[in-house]
N, C-alpha and C. Protein backbone atom coordinates (compact mmCIF):
# COMPACT_ATOMS: atom_id res chain seq x y z
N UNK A 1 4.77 -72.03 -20.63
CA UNK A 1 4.01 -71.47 -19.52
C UNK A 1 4.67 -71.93 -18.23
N UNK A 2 4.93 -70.76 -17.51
CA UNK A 2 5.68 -71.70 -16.63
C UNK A 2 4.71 -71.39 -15.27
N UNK A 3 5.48 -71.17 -13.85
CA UNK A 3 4.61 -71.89 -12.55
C UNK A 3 3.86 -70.06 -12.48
N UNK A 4 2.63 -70.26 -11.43
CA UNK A 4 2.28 -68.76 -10.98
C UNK A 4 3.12 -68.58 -9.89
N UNK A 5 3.31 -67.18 -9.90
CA UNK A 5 3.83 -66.94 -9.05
C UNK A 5 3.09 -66.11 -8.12
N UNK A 6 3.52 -65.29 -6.98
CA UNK A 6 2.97 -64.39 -6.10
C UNK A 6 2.24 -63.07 -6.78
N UNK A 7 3.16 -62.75 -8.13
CA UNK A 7 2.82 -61.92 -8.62
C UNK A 7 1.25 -62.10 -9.03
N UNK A 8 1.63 -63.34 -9.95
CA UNK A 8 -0.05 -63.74 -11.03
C UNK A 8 -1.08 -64.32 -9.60
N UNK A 9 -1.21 -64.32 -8.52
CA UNK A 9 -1.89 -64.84 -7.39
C UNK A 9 -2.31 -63.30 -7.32
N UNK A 10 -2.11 -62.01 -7.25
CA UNK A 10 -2.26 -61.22 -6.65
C UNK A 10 -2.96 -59.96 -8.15
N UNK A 11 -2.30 -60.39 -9.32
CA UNK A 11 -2.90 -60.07 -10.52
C UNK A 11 -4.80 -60.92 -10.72
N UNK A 12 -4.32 -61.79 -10.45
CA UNK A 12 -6.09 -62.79 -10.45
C UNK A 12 -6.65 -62.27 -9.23
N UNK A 13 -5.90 -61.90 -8.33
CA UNK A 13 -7.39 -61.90 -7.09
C UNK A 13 -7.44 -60.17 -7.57
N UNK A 14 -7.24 -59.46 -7.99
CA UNK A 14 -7.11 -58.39 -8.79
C UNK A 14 -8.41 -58.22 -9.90
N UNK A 15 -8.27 -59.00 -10.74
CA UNK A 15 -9.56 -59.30 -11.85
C UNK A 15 -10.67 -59.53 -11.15
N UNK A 16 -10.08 -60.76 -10.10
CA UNK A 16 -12.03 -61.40 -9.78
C UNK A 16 -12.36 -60.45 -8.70
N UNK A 17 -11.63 -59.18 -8.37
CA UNK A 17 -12.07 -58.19 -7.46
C UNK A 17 -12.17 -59.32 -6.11
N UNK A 18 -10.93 -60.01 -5.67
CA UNK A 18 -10.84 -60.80 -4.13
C UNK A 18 -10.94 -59.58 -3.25
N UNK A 19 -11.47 -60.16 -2.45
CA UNK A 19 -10.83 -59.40 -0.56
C UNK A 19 -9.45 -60.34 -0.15
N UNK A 20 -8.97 -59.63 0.28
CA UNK A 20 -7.68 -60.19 0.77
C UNK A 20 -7.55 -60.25 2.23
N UNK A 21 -7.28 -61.29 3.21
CA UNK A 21 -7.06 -60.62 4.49
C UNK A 21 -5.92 -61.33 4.70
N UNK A 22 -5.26 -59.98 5.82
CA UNK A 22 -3.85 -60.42 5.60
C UNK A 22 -3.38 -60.82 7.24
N UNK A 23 -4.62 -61.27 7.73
CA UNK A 23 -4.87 -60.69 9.58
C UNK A 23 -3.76 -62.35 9.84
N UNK A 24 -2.85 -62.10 10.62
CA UNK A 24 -2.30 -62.56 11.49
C UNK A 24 -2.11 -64.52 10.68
N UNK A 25 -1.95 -64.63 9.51
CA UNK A 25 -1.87 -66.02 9.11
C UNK A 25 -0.71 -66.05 8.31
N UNK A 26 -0.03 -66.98 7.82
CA UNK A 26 1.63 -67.22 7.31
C UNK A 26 0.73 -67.50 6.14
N UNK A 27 -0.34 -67.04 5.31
CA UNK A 27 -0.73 -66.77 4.00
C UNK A 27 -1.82 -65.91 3.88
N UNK A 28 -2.06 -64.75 3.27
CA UNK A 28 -3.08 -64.10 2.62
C UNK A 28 -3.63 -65.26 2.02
N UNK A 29 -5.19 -64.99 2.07
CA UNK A 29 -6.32 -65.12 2.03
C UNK A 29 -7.00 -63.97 0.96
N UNK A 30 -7.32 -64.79 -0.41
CA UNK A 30 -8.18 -64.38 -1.53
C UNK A 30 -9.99 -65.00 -1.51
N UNK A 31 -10.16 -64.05 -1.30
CA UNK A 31 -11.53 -64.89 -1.39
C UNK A 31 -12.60 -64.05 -2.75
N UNK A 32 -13.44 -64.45 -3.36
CA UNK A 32 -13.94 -63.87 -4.82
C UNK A 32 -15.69 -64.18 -4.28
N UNK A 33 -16.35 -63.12 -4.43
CA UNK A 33 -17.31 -63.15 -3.66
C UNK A 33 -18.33 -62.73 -5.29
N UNK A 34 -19.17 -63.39 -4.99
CA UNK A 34 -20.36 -63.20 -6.36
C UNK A 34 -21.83 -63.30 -6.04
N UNK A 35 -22.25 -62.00 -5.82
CA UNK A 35 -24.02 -61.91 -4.96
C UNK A 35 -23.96 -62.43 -3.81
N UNK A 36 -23.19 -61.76 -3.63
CA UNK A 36 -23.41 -62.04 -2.18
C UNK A 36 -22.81 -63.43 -1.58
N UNK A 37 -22.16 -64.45 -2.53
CA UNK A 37 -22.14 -65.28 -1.96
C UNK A 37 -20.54 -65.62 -2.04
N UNK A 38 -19.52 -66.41 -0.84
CA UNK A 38 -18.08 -66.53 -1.80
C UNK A 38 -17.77 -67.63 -2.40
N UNK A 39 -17.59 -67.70 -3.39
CA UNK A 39 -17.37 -68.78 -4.52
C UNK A 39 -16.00 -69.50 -4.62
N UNK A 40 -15.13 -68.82 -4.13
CA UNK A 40 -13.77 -69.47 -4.51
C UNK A 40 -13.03 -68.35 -3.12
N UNK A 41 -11.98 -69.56 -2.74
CA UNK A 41 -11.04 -68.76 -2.06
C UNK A 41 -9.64 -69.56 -2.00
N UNK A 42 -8.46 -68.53 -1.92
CA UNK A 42 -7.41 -69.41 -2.30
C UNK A 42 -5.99 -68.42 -1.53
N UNK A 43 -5.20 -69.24 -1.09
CA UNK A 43 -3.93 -68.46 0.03
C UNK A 43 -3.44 -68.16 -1.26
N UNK A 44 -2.54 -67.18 -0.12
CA UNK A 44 -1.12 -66.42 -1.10
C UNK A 44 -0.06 -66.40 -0.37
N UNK A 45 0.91 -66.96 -0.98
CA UNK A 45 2.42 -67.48 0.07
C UNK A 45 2.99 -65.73 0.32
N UNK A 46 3.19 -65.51 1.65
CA UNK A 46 4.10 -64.52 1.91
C UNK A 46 5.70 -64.51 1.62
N UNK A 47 5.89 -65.76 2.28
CA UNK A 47 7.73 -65.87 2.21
C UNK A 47 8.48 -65.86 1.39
N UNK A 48 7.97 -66.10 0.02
CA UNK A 48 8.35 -66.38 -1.14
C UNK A 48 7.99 -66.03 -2.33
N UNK A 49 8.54 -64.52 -3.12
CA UNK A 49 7.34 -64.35 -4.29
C UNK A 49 7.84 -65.26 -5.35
N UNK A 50 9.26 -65.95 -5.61
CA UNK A 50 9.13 -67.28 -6.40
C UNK A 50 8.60 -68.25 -5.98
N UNK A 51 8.04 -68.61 -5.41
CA UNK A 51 7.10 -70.19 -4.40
C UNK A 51 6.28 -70.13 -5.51
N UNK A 52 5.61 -71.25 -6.06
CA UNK A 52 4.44 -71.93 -6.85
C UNK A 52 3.68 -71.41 -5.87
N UNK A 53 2.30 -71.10 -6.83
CA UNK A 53 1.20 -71.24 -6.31
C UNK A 53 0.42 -72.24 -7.13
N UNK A 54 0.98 -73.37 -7.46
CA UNK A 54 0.24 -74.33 -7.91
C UNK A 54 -1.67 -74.81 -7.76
N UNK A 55 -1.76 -74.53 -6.51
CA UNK A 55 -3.10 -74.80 -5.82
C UNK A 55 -3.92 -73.72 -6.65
N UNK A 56 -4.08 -72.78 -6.73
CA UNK A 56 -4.59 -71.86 -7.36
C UNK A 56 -5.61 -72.47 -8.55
N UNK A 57 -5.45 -73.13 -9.32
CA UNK A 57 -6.13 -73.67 -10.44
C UNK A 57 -7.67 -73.84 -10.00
N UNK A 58 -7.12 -75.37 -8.88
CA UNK A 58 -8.07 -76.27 -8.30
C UNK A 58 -8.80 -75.28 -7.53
N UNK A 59 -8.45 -74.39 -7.02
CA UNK A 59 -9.27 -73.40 -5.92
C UNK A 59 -10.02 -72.74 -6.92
N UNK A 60 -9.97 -72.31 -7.89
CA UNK A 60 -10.86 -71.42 -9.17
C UNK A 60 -11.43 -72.16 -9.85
N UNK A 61 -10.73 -73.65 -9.74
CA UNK A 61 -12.26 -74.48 -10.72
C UNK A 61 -11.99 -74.31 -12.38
N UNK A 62 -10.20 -74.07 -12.50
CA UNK A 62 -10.20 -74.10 -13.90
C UNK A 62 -8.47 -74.74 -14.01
N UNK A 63 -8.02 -75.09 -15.10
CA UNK A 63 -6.97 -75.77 -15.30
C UNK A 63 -5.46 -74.21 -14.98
N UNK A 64 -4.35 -74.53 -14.90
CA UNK A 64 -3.21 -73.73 -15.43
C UNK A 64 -3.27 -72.66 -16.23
N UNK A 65 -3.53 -73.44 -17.62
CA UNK A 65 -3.71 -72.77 -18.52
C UNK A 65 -4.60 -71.38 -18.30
N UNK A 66 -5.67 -71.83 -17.70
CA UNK A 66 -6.59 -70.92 -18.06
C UNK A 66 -6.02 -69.62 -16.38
N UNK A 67 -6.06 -70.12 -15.64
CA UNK A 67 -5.20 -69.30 -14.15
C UNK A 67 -4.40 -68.10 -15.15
N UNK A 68 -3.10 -68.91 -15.87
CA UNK A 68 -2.49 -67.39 -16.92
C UNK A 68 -3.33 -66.86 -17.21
N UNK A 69 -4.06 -67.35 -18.49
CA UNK A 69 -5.07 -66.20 -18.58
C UNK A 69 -5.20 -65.57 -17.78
N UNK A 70 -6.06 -65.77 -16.74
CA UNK A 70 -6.51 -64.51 -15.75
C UNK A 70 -5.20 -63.73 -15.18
N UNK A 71 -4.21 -63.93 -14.95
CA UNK A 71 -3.37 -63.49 -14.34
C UNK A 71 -2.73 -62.53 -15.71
N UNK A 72 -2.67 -62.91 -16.78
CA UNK A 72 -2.07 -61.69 -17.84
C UNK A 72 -2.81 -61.71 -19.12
N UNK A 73 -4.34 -61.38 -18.25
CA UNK A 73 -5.23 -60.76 -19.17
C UNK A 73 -5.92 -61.01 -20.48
N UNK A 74 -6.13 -62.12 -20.65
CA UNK A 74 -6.72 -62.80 -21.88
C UNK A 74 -7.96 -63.07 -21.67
N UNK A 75 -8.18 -63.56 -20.26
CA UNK A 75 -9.61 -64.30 -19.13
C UNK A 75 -10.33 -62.78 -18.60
N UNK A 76 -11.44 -62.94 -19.17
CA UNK A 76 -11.83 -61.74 -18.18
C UNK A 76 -12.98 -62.00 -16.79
N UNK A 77 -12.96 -61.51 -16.06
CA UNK A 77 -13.66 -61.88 -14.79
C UNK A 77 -14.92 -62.57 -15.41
N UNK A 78 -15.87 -61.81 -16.31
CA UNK A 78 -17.02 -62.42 -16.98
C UNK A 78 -16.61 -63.79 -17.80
N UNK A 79 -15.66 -64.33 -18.57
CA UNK A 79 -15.38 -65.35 -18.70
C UNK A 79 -15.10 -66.04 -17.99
N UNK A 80 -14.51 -66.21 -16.55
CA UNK A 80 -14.15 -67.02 -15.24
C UNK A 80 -16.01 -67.43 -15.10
N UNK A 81 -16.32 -66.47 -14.81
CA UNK A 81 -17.77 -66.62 -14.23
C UNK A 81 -18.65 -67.61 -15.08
N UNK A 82 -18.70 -67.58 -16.52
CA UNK A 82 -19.09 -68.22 -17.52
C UNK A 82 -18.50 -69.84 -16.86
N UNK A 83 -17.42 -69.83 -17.02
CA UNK A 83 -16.71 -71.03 -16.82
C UNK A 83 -17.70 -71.63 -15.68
N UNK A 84 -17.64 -71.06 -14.55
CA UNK A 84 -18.09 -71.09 -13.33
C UNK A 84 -19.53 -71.89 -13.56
N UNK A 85 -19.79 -71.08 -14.29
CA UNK A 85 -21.73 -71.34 -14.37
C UNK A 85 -21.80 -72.59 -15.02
N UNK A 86 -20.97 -72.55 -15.92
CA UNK A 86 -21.00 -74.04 -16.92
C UNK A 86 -20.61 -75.64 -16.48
N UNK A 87 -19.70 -75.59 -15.02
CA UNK A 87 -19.24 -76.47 -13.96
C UNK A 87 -20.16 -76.68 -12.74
N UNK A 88 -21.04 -75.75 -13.36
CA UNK A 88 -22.06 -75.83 -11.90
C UNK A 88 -21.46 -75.68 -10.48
N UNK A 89 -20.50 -74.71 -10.49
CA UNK A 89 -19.91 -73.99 -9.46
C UNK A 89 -20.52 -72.91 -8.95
N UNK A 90 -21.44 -72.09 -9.87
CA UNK A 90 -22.55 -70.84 -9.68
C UNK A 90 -23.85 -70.82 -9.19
């Protein structure tokens, strides 16, 4: 398994249905919004689509491992959320 990249940052804010804003900052901005409320938010490097997005994990409240998942489809938004609820992040 190797690092996420820009791609799998933009595949996950994809699943958890993010808003993205791309207004005037040297990173997009994912944010994952659930009833109304936003639960997780996490940059996305412009300059570089090989750059780590290492941070990504800790911003979702789940390990590496599980980030792939979401990024190539094993994790589904309702399982993130599960996760979520079970960390008392929800």
């Amino acid at each position: 398994m190797g690092k996420l990249t820009q791609k799998d940052a933009f595949a996950i804010a994809k699943k958890l249905k993010a808003t993205i804003d791309r207004k005037g900052k040297a990173h997009d901005m994912a944010s994952i919004w659930h009833e109304g409320k936003c639960i997780a938010i996490y940059g996305i490097r412009r300059a570089s689509r090989d750059k780590g997005h290492g941070h990504i994990p800790g911003a979702l409240f789940v390990g590496p491992h599980d980030c792939h998942r979401l990024a190539d489809c094993p994790m589904s938004q309702a399982e993130w959320l599960g996760v979520m609820k079970e960390k008392g992040n929800l």
